[in-house]
PDB file of N, CA and C in Angstrom:
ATOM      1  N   UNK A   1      19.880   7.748   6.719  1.00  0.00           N
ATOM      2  CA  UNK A   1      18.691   8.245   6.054  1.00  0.00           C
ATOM      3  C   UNK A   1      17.900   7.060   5.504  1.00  0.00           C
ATOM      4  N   UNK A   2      16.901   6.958   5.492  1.00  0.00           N
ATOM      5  CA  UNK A   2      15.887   6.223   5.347  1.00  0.00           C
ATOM      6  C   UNK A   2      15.040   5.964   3.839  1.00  0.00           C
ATOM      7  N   UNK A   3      15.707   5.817   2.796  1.00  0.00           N
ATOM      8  CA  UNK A   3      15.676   6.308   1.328  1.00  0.00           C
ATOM      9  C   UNK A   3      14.282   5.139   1.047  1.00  0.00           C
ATOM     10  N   UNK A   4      14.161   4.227   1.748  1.00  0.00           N
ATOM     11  CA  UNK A   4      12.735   3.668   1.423  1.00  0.00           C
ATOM     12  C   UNK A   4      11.729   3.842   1.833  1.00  0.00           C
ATOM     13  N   UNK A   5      11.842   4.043   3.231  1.00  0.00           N
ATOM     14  CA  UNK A   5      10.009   4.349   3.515  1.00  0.00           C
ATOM     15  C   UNK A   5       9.878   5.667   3.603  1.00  0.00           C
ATOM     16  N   UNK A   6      10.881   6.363   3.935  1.00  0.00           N
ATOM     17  CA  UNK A   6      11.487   7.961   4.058  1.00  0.00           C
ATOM     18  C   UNK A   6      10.055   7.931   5.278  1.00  0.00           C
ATOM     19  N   UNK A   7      10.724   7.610   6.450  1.00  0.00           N
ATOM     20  CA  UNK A   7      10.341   7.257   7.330  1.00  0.00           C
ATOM     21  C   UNK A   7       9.036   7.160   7.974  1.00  0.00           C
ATOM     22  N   UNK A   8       8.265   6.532   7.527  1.00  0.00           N
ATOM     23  CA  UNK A   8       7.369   6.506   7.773  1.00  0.00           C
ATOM     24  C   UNK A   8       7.132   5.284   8.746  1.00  0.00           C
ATOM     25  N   UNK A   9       6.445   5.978   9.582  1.00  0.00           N
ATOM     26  CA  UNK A   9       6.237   5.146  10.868  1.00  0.00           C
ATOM     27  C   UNK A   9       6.072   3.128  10.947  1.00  0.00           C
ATOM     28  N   UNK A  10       4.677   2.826   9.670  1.00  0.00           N
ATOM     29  CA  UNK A  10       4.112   1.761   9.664  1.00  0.00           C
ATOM     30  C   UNK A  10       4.269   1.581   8.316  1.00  0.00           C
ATOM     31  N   UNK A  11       3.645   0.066   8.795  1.00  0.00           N
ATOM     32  CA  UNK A  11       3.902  -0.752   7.456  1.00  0.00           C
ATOM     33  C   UNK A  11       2.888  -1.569   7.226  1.00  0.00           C
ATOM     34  N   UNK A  12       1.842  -1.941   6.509  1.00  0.00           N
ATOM     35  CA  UNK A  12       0.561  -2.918   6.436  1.00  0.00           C
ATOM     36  C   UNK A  12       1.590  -3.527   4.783  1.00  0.00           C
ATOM     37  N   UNK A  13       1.577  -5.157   5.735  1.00  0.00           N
ATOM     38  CA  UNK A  13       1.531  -6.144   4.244  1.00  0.00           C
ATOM     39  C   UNK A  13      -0.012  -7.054   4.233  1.00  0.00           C
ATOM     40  N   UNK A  14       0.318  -7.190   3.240  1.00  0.00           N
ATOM     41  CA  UNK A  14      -1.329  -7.668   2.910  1.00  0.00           C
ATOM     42  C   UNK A  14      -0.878  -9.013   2.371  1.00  0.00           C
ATOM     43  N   UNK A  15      -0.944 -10.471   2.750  1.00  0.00           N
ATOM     44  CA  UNK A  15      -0.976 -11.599   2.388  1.00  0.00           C
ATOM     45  C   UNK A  15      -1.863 -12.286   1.774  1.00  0.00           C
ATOM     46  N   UNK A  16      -1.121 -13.404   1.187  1.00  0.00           N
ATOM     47  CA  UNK A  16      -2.370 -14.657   0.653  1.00  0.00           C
ATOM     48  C   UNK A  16      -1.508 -15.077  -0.311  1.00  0.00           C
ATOM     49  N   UNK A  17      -2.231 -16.779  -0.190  1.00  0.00           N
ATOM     50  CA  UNK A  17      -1.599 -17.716  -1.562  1.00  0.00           C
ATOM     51  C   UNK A  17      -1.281 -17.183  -2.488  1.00  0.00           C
ATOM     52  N   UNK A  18       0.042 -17.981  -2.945  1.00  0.00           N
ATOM     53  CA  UNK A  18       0.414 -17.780  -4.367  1.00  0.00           C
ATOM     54  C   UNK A  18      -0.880 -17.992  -5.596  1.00  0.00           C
ATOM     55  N   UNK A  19      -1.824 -18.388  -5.399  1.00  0.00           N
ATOM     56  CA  UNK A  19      -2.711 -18.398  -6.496  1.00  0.00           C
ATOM     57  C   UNK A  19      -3.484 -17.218  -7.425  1.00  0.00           C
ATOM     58  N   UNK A  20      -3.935 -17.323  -7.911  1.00  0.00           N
ATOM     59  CA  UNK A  20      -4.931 -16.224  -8.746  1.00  0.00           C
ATOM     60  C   UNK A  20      -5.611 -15.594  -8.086  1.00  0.00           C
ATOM     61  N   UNK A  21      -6.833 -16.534  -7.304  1.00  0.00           N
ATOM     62  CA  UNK A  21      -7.646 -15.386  -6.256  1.00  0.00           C
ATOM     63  C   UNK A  21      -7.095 -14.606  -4.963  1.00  0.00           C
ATOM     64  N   UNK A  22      -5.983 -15.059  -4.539  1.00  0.00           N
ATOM     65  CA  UNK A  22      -5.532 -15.446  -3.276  1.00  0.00           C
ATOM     66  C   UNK A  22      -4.344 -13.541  -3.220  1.00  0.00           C
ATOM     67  N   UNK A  23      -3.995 -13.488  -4.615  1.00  0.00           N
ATOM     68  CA  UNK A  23      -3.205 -12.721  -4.943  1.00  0.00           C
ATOM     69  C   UNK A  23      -4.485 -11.424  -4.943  1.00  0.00           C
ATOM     70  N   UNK A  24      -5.491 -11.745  -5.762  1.00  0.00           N
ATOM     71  CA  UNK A  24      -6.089 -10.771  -6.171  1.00  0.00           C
ATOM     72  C   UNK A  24      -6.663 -10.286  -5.061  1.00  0.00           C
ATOM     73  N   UNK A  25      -6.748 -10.987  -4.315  1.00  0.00           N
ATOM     74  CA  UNK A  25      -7.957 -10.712  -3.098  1.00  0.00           C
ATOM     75  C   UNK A  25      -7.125  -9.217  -1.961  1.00  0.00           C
ATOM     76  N   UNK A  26      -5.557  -9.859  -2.120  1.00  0.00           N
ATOM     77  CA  UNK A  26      -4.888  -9.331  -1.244  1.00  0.00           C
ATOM     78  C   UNK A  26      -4.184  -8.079  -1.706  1.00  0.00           C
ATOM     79  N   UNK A  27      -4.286  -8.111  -3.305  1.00  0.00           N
ATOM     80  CA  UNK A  27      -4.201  -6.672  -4.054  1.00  0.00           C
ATOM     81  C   UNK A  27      -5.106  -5.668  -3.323  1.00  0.00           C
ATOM     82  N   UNK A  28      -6.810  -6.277  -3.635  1.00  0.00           N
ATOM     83  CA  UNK A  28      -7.819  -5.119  -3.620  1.00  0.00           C
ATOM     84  C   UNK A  28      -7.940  -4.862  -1.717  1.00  0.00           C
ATOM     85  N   UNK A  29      -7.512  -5.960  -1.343  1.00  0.00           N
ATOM     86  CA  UNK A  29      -7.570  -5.011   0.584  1.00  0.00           C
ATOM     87  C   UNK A  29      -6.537  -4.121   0.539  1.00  0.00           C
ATOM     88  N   UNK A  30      -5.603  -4.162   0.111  1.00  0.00           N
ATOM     89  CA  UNK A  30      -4.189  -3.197  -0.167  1.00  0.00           C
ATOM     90  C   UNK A  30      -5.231  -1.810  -0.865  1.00  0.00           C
ATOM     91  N   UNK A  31      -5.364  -1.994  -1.637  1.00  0.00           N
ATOM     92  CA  UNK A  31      -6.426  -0.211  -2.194  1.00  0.00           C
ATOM     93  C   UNK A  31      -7.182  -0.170  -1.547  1.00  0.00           C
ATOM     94  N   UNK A  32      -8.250  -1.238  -1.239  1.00  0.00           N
ATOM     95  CA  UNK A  32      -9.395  -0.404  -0.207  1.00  0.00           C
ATOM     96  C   UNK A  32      -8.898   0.172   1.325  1.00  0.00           C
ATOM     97  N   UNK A  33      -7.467  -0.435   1.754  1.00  0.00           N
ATOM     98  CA  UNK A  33      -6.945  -0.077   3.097  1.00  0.00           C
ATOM     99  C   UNK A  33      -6.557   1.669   2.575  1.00  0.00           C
ATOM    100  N   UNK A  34      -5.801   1.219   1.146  1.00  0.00           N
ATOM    101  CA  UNK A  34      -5.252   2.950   1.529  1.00  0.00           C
ATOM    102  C   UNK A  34      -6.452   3.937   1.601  1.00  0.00           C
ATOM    103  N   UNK A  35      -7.651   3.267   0.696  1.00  0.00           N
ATOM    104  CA  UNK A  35      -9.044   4.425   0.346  1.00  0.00           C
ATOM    105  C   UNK A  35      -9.570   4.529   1.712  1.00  0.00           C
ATOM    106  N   UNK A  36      -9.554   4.130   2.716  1.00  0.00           N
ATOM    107  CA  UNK A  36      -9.999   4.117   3.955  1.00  0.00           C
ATOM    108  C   UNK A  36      -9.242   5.014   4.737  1.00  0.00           C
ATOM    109  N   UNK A  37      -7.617   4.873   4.419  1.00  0.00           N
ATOM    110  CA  UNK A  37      -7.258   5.325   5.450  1.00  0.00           C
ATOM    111  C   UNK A  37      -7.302   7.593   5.627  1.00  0.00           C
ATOM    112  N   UNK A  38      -7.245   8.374   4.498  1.00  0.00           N
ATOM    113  CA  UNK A  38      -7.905   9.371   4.341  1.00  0.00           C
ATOM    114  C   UNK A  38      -8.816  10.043   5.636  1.00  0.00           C
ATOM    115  N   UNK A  39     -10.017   8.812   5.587  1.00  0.00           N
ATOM    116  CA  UNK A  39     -10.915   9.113   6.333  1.00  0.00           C
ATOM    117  C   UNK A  39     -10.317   9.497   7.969  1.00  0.00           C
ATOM    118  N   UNK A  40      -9.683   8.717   8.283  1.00  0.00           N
ATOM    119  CA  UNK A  40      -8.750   8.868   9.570  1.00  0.00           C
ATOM    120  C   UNK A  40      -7.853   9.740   9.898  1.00  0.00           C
ATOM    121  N   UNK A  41      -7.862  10.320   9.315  1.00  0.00           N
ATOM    122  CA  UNK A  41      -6.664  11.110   8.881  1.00  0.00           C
ATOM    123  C   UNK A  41      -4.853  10.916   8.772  1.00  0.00           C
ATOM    124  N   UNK A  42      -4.773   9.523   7.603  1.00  0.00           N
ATOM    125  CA  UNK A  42      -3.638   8.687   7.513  1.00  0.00           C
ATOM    126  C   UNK A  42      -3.698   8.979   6.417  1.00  0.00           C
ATOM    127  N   UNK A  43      -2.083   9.401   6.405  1.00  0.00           N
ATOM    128  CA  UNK A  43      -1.593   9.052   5.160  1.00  0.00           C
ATOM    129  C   UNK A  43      -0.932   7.777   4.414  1.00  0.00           C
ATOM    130  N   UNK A  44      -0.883   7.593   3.174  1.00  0.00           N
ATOM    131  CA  UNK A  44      -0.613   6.249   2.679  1.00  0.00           C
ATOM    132  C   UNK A  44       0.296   6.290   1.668  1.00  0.00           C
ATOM    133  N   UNK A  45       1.121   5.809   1.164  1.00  0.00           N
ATOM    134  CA  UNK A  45       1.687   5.361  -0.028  1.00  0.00           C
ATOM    135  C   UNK A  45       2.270   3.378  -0.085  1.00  0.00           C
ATOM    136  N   UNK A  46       1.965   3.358  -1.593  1.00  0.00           N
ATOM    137  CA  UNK A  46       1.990   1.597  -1.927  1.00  0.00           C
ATOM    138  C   UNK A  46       3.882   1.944  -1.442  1.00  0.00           C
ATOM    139  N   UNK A  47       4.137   0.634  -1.040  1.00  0.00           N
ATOM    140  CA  UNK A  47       5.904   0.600  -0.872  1.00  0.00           C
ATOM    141  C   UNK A  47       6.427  -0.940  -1.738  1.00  0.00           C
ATOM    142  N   UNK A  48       6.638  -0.270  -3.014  1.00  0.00           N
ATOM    143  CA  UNK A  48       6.704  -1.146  -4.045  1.00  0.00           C
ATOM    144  C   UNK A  48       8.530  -2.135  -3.689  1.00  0.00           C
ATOM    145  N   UNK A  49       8.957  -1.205  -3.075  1.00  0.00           N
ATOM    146  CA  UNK A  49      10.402  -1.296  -3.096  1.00  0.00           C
ATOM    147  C   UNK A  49      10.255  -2.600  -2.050  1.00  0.00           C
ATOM    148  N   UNK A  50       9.638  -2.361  -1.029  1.00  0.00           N
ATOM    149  CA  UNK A  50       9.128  -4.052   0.044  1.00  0.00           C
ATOM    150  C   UNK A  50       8.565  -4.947  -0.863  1.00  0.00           C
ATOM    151  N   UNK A  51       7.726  -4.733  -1.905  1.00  0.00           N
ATOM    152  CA  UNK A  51       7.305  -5.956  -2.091  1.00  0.00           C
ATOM    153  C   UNK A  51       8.741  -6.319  -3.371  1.00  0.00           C
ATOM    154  N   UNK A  52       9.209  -5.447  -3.696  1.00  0.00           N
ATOM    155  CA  UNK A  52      10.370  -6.470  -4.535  1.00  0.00           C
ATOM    156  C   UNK A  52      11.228  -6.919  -3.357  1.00  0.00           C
ATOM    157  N   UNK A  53      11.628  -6.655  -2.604  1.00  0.00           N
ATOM    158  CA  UNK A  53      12.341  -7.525  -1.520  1.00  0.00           C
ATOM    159  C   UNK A  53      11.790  -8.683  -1.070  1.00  0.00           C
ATOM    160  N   UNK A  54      10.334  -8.658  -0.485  1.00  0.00           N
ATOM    161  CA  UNK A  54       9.834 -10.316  -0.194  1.00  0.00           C
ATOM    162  C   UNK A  54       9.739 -10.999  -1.727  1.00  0.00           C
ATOM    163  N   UNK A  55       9.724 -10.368  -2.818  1.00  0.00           N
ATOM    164  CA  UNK A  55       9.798 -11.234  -4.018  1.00  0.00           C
ATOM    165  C   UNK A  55      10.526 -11.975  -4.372  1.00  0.00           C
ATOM    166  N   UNK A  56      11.726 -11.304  -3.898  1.00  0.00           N
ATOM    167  CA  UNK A  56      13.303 -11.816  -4.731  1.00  0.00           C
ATOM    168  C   UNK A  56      14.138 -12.271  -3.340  1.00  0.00           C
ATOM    169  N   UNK A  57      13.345 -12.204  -1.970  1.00  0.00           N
ATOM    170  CA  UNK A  57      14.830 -12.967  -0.773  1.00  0.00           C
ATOM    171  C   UNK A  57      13.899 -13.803  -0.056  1.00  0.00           C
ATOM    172  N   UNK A  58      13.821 -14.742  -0.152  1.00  0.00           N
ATOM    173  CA  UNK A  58      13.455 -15.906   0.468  1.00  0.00           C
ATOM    174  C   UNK A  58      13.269 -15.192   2.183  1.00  0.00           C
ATOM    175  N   UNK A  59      14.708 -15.272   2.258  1.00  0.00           N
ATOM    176  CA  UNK A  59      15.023 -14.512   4.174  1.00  0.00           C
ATOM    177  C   UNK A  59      13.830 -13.143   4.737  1.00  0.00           C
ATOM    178  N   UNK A  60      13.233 -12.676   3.669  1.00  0.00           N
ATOM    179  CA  UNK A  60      12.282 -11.476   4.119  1.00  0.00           C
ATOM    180  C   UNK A  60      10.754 -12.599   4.765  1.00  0.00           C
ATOM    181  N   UNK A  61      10.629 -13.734   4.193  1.00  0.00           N
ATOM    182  CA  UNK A  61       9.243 -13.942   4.587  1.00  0.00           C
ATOM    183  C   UNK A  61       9.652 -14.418   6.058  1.00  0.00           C
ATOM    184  N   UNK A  62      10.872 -14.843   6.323  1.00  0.00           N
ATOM    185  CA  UNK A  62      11.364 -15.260   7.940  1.00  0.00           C
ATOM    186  C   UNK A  62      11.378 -14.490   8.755  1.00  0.00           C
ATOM    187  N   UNK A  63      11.776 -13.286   8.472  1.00  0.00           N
ATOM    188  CA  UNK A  63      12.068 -11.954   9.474  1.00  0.00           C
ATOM    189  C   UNK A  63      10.233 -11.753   9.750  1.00  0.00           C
ATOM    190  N   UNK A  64       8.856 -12.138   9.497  1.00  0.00           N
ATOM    191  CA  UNK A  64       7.755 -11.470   9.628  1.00  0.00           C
ATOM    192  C   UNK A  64       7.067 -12.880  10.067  1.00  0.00           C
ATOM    193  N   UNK A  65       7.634 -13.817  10.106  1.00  0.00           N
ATOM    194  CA  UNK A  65       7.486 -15.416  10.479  1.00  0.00           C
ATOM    195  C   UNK A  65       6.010 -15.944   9.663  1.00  0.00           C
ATOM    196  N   UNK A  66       6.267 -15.683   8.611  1.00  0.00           N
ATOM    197  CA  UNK A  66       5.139 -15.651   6.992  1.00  0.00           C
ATOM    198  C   UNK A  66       4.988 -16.676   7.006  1.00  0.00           C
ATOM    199  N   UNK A  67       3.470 -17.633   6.856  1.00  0.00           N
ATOM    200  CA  UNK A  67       4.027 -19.424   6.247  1.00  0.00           C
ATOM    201  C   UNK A  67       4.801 -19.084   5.145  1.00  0.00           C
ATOM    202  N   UNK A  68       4.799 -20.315   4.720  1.00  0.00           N
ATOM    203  CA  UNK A  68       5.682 -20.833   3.347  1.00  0.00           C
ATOM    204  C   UNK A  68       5.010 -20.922   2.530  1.00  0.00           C
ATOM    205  N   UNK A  69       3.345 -20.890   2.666  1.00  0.00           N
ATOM    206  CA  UNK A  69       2.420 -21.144   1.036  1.00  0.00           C
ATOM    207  C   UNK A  69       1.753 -19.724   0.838  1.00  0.00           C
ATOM    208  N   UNK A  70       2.281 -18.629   2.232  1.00  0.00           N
ATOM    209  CA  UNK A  70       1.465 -17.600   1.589  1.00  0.00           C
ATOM    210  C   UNK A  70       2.919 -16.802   0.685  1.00  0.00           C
ATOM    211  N   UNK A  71       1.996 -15.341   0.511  1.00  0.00           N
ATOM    212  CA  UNK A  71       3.342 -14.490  -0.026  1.00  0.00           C
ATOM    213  C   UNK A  71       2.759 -12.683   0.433  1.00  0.00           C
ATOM    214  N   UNK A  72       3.648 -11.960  -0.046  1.00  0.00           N
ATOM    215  CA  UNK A  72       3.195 -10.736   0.608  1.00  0.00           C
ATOM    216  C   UNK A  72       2.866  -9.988  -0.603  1.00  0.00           C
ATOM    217  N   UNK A  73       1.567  -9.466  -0.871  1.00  0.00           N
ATOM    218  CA  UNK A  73       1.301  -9.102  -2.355  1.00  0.00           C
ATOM    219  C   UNK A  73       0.792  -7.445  -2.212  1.00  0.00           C
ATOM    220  N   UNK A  74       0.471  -7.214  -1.350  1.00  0.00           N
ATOM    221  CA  UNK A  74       0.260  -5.415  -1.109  1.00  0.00           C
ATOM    222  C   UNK A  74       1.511  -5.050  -0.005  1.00  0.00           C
ATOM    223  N   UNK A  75       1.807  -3.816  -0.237  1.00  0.00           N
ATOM    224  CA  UNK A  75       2.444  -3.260   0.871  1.00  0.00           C
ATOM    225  C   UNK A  75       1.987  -1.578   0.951  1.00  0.00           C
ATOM    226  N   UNK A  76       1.521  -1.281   2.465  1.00  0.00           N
ATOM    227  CA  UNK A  76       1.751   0.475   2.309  1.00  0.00           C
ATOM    228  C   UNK A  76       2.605   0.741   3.506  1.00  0.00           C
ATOM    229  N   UNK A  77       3.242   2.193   3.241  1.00  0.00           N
ATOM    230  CA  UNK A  77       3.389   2.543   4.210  1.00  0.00           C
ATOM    231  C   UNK A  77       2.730   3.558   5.070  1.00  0.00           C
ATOM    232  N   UNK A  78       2.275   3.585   5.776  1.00  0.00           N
ATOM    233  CA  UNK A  78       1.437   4.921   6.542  1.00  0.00           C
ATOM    234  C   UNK A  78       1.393   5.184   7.926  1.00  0.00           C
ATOM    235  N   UNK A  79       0.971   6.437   7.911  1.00  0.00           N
ATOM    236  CA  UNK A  79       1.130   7.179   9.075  1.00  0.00           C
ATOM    237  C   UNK A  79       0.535   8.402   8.728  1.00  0.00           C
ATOM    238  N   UNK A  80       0.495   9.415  10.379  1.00  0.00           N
ATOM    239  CA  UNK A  80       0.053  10.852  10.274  1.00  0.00           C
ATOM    240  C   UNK A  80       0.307  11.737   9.545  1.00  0.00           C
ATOM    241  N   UNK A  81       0.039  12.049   9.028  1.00  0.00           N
ATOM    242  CA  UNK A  81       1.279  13.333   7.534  1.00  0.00           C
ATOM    243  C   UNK A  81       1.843  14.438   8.515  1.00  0.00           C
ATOM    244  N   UNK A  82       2.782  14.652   8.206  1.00  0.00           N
ATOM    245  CA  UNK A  82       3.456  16.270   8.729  1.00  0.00           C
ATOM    246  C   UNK A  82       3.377  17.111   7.927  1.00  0.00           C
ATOM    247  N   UNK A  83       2.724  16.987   6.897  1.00  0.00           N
ATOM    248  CA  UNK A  83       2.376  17.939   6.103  1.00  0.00           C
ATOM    249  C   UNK A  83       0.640  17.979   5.308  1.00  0.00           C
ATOM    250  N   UNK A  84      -0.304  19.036   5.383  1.00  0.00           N
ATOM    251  CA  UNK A  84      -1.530  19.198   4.775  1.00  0.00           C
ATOM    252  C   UNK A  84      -2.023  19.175   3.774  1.00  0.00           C
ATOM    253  N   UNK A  85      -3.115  18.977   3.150  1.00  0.00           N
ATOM    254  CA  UNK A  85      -3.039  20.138   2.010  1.00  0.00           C
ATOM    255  C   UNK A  85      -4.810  20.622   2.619  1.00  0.00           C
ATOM    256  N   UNK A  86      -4.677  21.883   2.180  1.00  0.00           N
ATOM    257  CA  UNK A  86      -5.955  23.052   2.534  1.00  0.00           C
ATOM    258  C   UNK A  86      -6.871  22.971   1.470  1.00  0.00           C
ATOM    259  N   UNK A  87      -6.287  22.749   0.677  1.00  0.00           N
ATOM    260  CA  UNK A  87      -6.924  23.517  -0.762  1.00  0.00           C
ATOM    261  C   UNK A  87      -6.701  22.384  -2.013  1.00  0.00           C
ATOM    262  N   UNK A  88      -7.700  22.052  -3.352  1.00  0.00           N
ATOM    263  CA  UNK A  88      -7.004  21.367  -3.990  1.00  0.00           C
ATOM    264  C   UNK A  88      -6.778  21.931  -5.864  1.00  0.00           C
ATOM    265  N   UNK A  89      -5.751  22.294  -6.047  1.00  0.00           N
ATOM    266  CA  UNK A  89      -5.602  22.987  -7.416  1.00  0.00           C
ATOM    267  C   UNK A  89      -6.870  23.243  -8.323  1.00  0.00           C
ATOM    268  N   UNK A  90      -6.729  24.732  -8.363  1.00  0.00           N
ATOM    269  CA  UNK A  90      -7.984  25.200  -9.285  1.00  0.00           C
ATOM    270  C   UNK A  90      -8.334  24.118 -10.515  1.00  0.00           C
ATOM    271  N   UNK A  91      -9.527  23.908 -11.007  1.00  0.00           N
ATOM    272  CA  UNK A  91      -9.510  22.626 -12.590  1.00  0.00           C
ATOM    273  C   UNK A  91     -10.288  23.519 -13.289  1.00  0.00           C
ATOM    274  N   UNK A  92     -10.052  23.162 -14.526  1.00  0.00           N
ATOM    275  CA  UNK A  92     -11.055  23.636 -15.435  1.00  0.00           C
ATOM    276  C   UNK A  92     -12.613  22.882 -15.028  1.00  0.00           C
ATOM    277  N   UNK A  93     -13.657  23.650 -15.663  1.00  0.00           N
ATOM    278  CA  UNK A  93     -14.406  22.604 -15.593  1.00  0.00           C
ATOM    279  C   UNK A  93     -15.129  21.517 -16.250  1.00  0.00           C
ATOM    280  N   UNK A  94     -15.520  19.951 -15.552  1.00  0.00           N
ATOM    281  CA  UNK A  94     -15.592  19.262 -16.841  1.00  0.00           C
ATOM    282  C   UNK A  94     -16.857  19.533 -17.947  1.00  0.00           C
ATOM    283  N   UNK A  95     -16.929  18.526 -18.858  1.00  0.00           N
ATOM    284  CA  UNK A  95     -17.810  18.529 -20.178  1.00  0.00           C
ATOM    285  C   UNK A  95     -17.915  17.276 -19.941  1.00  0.00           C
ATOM    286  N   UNK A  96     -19.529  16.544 -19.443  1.00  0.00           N
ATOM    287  CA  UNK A  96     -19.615  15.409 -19.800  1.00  0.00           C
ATOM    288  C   UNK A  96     -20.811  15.181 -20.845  1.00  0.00           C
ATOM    289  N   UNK A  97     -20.438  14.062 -21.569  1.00  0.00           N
ATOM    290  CA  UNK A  97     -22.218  13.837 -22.788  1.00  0.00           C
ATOM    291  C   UNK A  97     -22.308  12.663 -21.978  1.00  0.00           C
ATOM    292  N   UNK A  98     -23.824  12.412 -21.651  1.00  0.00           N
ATOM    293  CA  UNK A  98     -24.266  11.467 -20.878  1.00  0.00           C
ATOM    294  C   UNK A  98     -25.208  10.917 -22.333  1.00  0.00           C
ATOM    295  N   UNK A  99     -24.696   9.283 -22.600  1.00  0.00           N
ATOM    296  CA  UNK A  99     -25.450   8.696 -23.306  1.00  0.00           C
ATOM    297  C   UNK A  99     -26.482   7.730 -23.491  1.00  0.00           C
TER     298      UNK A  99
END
């Protein structure tokens, strides 16, 4: 059984330098990939459990043949859903004061 990706087909890592921008840059393609993927009809979830593995084992950036100055700072996993949704839970409705 497959208790991490709970099988999901794919895997997008999102790279870049260990630095400040390099990190940040490769955060926000990681959200704008999952906000995109919707449109396609893909499903997405972040796979936090991969990025603590390339964090903490040296041997994970070898298995994906990674340089050595980048690092892997987004991860999703996605694919087709086998499951829908039709409908999205009744809400109250809002109250906004526009100031």
């Amino acid at each position: 059984m497959d208790r991490i990706s709970r099988g999901a087909p794919h895997l997008a890592l999102c790279c870049g330098p260990n630095d400040g921008l390099g990190k940040i840059d490769a955060i926000v393609a990681t959200a704008h990939l999952e906000l995109a993927f919707p449109a396609l009809g893909i499903g997405s979830c972040w796979a936090g459990y991969i990025l603590a593995a390339f964090s903490t084992n040296p041997e994970m950036k070898k298995l994906i043949s990674l340089d050595t100055n980048l690092e892997v700072h987004g991860a999703l996993m996605f694919g087709y859903p086998v499951h829908g949704y039709h409908k999205i839970p009744a809400r109250k409705p809002v109250s906004i004061s526009w100031l």
